[in-house]
N, C-alpha and C. Protein backbone atom coordinates (compact mmCIF):
# COMPACT_ATOMS: atom_id res chain seq x y z
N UNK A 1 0.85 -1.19 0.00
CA UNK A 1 0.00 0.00 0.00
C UNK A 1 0.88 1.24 0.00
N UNK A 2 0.23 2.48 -0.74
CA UNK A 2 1.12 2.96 -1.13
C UNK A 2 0.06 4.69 -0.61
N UNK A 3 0.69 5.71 0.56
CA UNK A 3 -0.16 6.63 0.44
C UNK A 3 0.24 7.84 0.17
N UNK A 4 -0.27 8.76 -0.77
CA UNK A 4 0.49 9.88 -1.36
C UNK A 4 -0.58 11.06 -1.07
N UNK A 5 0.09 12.11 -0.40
CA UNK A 5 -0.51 13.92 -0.25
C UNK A 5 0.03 14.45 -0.61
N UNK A 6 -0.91 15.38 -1.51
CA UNK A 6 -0.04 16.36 -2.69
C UNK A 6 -0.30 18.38 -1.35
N UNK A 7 0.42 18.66 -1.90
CA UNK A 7 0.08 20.25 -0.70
C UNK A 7 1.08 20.82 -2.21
N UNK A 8 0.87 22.02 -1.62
CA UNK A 8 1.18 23.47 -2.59
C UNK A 8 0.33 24.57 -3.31
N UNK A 9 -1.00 23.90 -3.70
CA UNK A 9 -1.89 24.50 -4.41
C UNK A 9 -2.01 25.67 -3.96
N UNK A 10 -2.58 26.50 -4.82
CA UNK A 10 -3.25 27.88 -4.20
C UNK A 10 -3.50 28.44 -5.39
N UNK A 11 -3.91 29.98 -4.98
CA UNK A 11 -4.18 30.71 -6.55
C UNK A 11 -3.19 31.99 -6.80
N UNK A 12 -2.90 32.03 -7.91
CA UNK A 12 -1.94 32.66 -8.69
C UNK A 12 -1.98 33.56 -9.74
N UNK A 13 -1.41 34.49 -10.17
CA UNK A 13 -1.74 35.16 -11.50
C UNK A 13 -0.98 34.65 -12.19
N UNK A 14 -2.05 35.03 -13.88
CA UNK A 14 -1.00 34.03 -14.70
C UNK A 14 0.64 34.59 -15.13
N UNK A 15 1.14 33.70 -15.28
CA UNK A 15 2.65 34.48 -14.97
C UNK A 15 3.52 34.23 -14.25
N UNK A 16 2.64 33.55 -13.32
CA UNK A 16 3.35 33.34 -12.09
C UNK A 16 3.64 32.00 -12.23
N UNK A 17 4.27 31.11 -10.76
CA UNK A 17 5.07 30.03 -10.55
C UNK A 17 4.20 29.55 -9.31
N UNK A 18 4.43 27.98 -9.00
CA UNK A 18 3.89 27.30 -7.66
C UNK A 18 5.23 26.05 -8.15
N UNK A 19 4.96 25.59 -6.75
CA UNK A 19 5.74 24.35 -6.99
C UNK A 19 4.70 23.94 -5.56
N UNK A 20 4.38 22.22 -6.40
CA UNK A 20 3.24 21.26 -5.80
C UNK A 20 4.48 20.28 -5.09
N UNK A 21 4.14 19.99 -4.09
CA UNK A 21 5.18 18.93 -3.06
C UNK A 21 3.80 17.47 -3.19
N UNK A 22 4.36 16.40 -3.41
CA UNK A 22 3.80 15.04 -2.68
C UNK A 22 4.68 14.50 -2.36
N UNK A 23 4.03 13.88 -0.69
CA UNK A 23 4.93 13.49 0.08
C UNK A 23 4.56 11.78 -0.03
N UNK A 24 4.85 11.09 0.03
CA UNK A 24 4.38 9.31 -0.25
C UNK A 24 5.10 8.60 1.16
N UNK A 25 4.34 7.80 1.37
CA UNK A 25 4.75 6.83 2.93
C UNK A 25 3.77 5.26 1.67
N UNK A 26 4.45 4.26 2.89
CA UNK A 26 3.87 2.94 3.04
C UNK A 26 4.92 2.54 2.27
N UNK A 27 4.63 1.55 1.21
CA UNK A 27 5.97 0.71 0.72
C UNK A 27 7.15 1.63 0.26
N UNK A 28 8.23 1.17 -0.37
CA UNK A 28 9.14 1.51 -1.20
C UNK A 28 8.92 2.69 -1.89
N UNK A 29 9.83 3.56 -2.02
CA UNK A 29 9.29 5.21 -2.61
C UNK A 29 10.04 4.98 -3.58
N UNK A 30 11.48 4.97 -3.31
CA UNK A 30 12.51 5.33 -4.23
C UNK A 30 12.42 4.16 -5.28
N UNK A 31 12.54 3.00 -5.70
CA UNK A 31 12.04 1.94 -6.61
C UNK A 31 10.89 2.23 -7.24
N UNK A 32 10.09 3.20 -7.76
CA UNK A 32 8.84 3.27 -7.87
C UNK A 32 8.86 4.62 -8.89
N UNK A 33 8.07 5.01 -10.39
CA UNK A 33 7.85 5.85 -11.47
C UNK A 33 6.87 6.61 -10.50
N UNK A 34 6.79 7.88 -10.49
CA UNK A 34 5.76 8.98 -9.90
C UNK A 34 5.31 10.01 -10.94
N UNK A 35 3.85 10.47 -10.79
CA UNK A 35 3.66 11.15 -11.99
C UNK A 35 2.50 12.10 -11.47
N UNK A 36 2.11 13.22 -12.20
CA UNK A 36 1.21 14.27 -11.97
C UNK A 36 0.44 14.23 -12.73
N UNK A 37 -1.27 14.51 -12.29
CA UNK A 37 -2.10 14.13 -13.76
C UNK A 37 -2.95 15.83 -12.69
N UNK A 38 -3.91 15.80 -14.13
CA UNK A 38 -4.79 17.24 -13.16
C UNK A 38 -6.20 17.13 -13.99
N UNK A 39 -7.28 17.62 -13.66
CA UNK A 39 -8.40 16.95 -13.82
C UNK A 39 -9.49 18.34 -13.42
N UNK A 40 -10.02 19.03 -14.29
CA UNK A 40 -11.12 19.63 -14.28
C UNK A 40 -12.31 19.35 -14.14
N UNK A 41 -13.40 19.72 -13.48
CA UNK A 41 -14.53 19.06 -13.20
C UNK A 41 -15.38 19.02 -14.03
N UNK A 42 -15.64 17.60 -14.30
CA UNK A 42 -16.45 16.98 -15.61
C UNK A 42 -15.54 16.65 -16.71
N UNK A 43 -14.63 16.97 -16.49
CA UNK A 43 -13.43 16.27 -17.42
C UNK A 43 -12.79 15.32 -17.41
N UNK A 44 -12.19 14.33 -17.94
CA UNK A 44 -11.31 13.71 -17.76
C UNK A 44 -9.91 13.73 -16.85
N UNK A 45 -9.14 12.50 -16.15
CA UNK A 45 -7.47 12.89 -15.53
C UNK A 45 -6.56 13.16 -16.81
N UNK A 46 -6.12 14.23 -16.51
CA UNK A 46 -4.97 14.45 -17.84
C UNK A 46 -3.73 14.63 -17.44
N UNK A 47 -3.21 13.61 -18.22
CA UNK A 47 -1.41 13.82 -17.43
C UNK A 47 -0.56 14.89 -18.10
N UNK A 48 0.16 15.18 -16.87
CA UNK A 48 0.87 15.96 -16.77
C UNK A 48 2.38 16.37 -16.79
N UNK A 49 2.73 15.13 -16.04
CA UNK A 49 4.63 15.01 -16.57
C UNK A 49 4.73 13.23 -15.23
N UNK A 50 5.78 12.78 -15.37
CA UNK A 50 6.18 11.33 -15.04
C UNK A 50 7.35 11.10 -14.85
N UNK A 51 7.59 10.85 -13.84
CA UNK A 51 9.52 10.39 -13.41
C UNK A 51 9.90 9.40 -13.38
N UNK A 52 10.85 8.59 -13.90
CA UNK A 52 11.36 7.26 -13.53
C UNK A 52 11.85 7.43 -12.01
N UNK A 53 11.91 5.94 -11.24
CA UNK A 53 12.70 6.30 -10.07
C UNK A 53 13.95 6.54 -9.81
N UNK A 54 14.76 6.95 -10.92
CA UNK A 54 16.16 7.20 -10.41
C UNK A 54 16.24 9.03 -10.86
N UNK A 55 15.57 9.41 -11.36
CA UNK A 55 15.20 11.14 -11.44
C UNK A 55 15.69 11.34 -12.97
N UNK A 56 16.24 9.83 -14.11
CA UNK A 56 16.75 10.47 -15.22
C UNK A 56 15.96 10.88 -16.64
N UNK A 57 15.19 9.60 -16.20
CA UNK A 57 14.28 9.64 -17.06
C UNK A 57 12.65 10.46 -16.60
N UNK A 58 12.44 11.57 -17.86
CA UNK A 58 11.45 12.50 -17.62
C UNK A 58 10.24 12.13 -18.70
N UNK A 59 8.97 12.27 -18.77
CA UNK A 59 7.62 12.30 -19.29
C UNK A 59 6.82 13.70 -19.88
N UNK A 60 6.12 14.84 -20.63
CA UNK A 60 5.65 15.68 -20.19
C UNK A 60 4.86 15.64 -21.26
N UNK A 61 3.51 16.08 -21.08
CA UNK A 61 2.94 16.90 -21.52
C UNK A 61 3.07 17.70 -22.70
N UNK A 62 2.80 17.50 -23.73
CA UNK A 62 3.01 18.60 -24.66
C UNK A 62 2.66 20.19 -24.33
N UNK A 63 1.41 20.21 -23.46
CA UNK A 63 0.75 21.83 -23.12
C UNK A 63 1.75 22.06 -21.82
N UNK A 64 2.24 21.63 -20.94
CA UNK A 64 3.47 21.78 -20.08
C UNK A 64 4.71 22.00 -20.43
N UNK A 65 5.34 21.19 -21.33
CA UNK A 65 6.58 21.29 -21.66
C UNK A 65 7.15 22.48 -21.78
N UNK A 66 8.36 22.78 -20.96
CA UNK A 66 9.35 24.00 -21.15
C UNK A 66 8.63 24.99 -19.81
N UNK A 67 7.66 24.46 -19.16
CA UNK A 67 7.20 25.11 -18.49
C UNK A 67 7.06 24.55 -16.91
N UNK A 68 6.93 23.50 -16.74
CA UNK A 68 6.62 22.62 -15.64
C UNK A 68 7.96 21.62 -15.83
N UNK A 69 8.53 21.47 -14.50
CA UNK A 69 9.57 20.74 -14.14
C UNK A 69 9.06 19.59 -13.09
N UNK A 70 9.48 18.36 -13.44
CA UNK A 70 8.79 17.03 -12.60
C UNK A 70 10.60 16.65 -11.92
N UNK A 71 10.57 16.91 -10.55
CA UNK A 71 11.62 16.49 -9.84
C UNK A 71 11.18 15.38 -8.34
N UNK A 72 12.44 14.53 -7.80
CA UNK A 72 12.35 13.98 -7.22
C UNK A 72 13.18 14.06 -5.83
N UNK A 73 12.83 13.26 -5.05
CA UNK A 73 13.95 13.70 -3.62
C UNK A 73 13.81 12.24 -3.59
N UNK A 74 14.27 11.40 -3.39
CA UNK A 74 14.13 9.90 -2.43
C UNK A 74 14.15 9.84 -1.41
N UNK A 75 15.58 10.50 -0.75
CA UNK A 75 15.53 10.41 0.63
C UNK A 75 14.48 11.29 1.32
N UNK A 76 13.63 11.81 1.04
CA UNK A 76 12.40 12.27 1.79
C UNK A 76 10.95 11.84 0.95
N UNK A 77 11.12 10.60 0.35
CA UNK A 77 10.22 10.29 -0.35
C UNK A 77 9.25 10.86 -1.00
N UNK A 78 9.60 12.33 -1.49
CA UNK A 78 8.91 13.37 -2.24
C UNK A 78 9.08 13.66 -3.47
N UNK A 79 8.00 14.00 -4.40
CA UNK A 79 8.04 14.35 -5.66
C UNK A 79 7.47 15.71 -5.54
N UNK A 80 8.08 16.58 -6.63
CA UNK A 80 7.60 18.19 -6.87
C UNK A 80 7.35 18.13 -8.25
N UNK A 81 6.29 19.20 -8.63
CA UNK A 81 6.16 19.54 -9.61
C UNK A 81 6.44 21.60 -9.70
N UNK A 82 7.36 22.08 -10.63
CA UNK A 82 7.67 23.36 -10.27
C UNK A 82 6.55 23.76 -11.31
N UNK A 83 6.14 24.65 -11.80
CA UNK A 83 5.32 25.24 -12.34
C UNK A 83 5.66 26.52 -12.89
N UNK A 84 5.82 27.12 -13.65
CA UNK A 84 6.29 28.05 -13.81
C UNK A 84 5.60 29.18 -15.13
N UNK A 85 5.21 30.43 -15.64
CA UNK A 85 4.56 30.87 -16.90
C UNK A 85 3.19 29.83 -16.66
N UNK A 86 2.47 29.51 -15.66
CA UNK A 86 1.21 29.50 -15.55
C UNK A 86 0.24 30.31 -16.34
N UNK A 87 -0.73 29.63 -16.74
CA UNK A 87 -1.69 30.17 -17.82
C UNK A 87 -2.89 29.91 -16.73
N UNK A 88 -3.81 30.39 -17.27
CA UNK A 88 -5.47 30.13 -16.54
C UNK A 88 -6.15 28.55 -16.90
N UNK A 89 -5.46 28.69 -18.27
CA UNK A 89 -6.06 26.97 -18.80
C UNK A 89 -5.17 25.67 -17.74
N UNK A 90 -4.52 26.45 -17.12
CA UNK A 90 -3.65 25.45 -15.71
C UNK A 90 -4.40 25.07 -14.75
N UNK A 91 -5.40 26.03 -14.86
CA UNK A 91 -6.64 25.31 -13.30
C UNK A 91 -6.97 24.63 -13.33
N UNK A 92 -7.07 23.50 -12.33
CA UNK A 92 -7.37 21.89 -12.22
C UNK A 92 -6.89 21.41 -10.49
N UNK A 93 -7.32 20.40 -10.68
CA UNK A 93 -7.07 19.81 -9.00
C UNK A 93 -5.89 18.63 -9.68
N UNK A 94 -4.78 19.34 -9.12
CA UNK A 94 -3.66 18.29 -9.43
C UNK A 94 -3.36 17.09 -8.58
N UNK A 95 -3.25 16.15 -8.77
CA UNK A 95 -3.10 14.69 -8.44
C UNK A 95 -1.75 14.33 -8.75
N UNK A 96 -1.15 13.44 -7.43
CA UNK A 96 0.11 12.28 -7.77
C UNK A 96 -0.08 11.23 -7.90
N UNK A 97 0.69 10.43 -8.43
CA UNK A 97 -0.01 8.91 -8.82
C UNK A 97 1.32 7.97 -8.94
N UNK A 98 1.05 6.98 -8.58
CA UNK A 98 2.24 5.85 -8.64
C UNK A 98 1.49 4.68 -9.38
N UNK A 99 2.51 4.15 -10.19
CA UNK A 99 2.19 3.12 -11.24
C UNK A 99 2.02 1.60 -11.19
N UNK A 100 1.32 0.82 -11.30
CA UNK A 100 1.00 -0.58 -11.04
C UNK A 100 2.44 -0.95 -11.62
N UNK A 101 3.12 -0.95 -12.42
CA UNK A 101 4.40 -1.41 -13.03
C UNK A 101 5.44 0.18 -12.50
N UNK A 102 6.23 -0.46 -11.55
CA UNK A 102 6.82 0.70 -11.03
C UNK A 102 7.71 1.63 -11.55
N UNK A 103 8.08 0.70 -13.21
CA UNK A 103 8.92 1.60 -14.19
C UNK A 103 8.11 2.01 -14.98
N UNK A 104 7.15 2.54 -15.25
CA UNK A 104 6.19 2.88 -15.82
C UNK A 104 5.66 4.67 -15.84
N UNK A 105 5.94 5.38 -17.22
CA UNK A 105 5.94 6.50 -17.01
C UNK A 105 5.50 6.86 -17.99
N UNK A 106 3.90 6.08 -18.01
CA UNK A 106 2.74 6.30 -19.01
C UNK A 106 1.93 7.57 -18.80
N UNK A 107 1.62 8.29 -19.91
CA UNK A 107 0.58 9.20 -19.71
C UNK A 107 -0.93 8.39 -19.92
N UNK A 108 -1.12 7.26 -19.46
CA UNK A 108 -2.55 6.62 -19.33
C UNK A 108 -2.56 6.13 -17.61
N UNK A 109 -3.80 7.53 -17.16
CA UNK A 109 -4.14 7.21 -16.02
C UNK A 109 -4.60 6.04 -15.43
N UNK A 110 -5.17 4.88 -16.48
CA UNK A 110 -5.66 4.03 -16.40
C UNK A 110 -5.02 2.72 -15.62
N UNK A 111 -3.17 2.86 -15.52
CA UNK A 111 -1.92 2.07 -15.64
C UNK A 111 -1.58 2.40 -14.27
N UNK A 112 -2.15 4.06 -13.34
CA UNK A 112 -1.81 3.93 -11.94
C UNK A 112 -2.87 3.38 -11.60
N UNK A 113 -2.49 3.01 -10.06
CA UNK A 113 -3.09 2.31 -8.91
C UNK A 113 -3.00 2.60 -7.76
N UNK A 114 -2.13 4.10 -7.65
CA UNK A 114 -2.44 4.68 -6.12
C UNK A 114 -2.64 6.18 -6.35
N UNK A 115 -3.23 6.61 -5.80
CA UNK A 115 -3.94 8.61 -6.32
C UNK A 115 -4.02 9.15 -4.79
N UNK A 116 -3.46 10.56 -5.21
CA UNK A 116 -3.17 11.09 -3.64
C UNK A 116 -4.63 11.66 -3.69
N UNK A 117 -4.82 12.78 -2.86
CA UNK A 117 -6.06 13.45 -2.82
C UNK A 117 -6.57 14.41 -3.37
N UNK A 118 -5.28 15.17 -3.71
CA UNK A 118 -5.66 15.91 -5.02
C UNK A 118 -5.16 17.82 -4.31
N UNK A 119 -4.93 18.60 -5.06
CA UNK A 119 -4.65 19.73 -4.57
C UNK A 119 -5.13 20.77 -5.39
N UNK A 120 -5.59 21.99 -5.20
CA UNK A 120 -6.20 22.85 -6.08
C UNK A 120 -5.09 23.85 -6.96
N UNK A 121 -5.36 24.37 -7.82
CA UNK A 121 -4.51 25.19 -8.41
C UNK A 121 -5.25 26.12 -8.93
N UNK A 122 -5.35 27.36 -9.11
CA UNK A 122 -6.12 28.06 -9.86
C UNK A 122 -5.53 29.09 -10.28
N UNK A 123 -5.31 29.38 -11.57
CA UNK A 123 -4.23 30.88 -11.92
C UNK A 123 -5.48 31.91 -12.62
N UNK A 124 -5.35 32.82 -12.12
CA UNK A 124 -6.47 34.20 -12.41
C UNK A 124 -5.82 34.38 -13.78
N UNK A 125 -6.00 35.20 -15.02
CA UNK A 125 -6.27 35.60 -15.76
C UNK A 125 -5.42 37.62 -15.31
């Protein structure tokens, strides 16, 4: 079992920067792909960027890329997402997620099997 809380959210102008912290407990952290998906209401989970567990291998987003940075810590079993040139189309309740295949750094939500609780983001316009 695997339990993940995402914290950082808040609201922002666009322009601006956040960086989202999830912190993960229960099994093995560091052996394990971590990834960010974000999800508007009535919409679909849409991923967002994906780490292998050794921090080399990266995932992103085409609408993120060059903009959002997916980093890792092991020894504090934390993943960040930096954020940075936030747009308004960025608002969503962002989610961490760990993968049924732990090298796995699919953009199909369908492939995780553990989801933190989710954190808000909202960038004003």
């Amino acid at each position: 079992q695997v339990q993940l809380a995402e914290s950082g959210g808040g609201l922002v102008q666009a322009g601006g920067s956040l960086r989202l912290s999830c912190a993960a407990s229960g099994r093995t952290f560091s052996d394990r792909a971590m990834a960010w998906f974000r999800q508007v209401s009535g919409n679909e989970r849409e991923f967002v960027a994906a780490i292998q567990w050794s921090g080399r291998t990266t995932n992103y987003a085409d609408s993120v890329k060059d903009r959002f940075t997916i980093s890792r810590d092991n020894t504090k079993n934390a993943v960040y997402l930096q954020m940075n040139s936030l747009k308004p189309e960025d608002t969503a309740v962002y989610f961490c997620a760990t993968p049924r295949n732990p090298w796995d750094i699919t953009p199909d939500p369908a492939r995780y099997n553990y989801w933190g609780q989710g954190t808000q983001v909202t960038v004003s316009s």
